[in-house]
Protein backbone atom coordinates (compact mmCIF):
# COMPACT_ATOMS: atom_id res chain seq x y z
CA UNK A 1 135.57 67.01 99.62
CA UNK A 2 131.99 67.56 100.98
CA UNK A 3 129.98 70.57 100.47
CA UNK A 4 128.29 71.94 103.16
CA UNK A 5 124.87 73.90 101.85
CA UNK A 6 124.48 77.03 104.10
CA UNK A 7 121.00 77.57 105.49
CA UNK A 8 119.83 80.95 105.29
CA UNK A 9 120.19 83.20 107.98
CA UNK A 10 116.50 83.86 109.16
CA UNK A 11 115.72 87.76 110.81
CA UNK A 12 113.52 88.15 113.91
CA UNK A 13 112.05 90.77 114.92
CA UNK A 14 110.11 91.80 118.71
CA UNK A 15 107.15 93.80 118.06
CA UNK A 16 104.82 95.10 121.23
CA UNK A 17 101.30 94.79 121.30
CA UNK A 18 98.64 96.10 123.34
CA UNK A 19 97.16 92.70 125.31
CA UNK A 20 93.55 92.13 125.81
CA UNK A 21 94.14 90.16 129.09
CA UNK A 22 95.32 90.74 132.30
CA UNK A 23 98.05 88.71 132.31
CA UNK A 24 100.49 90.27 129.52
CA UNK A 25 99.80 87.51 127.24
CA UNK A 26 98.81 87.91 123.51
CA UNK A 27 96.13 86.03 122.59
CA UNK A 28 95.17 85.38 118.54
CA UNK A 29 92.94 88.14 118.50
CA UNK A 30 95.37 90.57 119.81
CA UNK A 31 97.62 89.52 116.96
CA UNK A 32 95.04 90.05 114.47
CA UNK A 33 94.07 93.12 115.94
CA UNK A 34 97.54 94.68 115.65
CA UNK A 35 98.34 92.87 112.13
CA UNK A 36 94.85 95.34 111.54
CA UNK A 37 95.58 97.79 112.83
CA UNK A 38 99.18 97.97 110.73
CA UNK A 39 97.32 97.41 107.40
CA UNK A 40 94.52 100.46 107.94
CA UNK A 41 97.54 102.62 108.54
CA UNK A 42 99.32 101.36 105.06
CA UNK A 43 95.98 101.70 103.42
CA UNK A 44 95.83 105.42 104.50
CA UNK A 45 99.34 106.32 103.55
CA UNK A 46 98.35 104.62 99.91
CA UNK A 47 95.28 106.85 100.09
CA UNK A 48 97.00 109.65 100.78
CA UNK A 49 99.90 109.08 98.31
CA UNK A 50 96.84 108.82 95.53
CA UNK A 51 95.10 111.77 96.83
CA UNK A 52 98.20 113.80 96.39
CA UNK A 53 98.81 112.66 92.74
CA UNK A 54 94.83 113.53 91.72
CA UNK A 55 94.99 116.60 93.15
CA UNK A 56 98.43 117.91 92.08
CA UNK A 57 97.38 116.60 88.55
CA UNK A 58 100.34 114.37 88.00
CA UNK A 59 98.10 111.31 86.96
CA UNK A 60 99.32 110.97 83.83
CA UNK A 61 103.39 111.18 85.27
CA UNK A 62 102.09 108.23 87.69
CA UNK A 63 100.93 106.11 84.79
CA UNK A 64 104.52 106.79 82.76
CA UNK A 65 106.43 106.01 86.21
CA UNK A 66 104.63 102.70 86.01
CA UNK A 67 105.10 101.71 82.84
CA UNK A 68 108.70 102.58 82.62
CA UNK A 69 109.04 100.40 86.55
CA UNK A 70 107.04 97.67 85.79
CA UNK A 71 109.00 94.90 87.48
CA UNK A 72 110.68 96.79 89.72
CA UNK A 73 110.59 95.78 93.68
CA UNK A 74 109.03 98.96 95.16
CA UNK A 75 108.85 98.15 98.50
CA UNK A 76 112.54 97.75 98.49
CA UNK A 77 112.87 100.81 96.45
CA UNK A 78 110.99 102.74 98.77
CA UNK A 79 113.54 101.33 101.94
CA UNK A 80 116.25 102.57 99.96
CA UNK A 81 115.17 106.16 99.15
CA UNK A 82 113.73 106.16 102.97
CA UNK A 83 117.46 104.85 104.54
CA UNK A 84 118.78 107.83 102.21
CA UNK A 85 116.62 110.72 103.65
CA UNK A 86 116.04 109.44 107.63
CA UNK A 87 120.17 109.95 108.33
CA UNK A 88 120.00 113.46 106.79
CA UNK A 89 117.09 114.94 108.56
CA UNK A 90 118.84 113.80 112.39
């Protein structure tokens, strides 16, 4: 009997972007424009996220809650909690 190996299933995703040229089309620069545009706005939620620990004086519980998640896949962590609050606040 032959095994088959399964290819993984790859996710798309559309995403809209404002077009520098008349005729609808994305061009590189529009790509890199949005991809910047994307990162500044992660940069200033991190910013603000550190901003709020400082000032609330919770430094020191930051550094514990990374030593005791080192390892751990935030970004995924953060979907979860995120996919837990959204539904209740509807």
């Amino acid at each position: 009997m032959e095994s088959k190996k399964s290819t993984p299933k790859k996710n798309t995703v559309t995403v809209t972007i404002p077009c520098s040229n008349s005729h609808s089309i994305p061009v590189f620069e529009d790509f890199m424009a949005e991809a910047q545009r994307r990162f500044q706005v992660e940069c200033d939620a991190k910013n603000k996220a550190y901003s709020f620990i400082l000032s609330t004086g919770r430094l020191r519980e930051f550094e514990e809650f990374c030593k005791l998640t080192q390892g751990l896949n935030h970004h995924g962590n953060c979907i979860d909690h995120l996919a837990l609050i959204i539904p209740n606040q509807q």
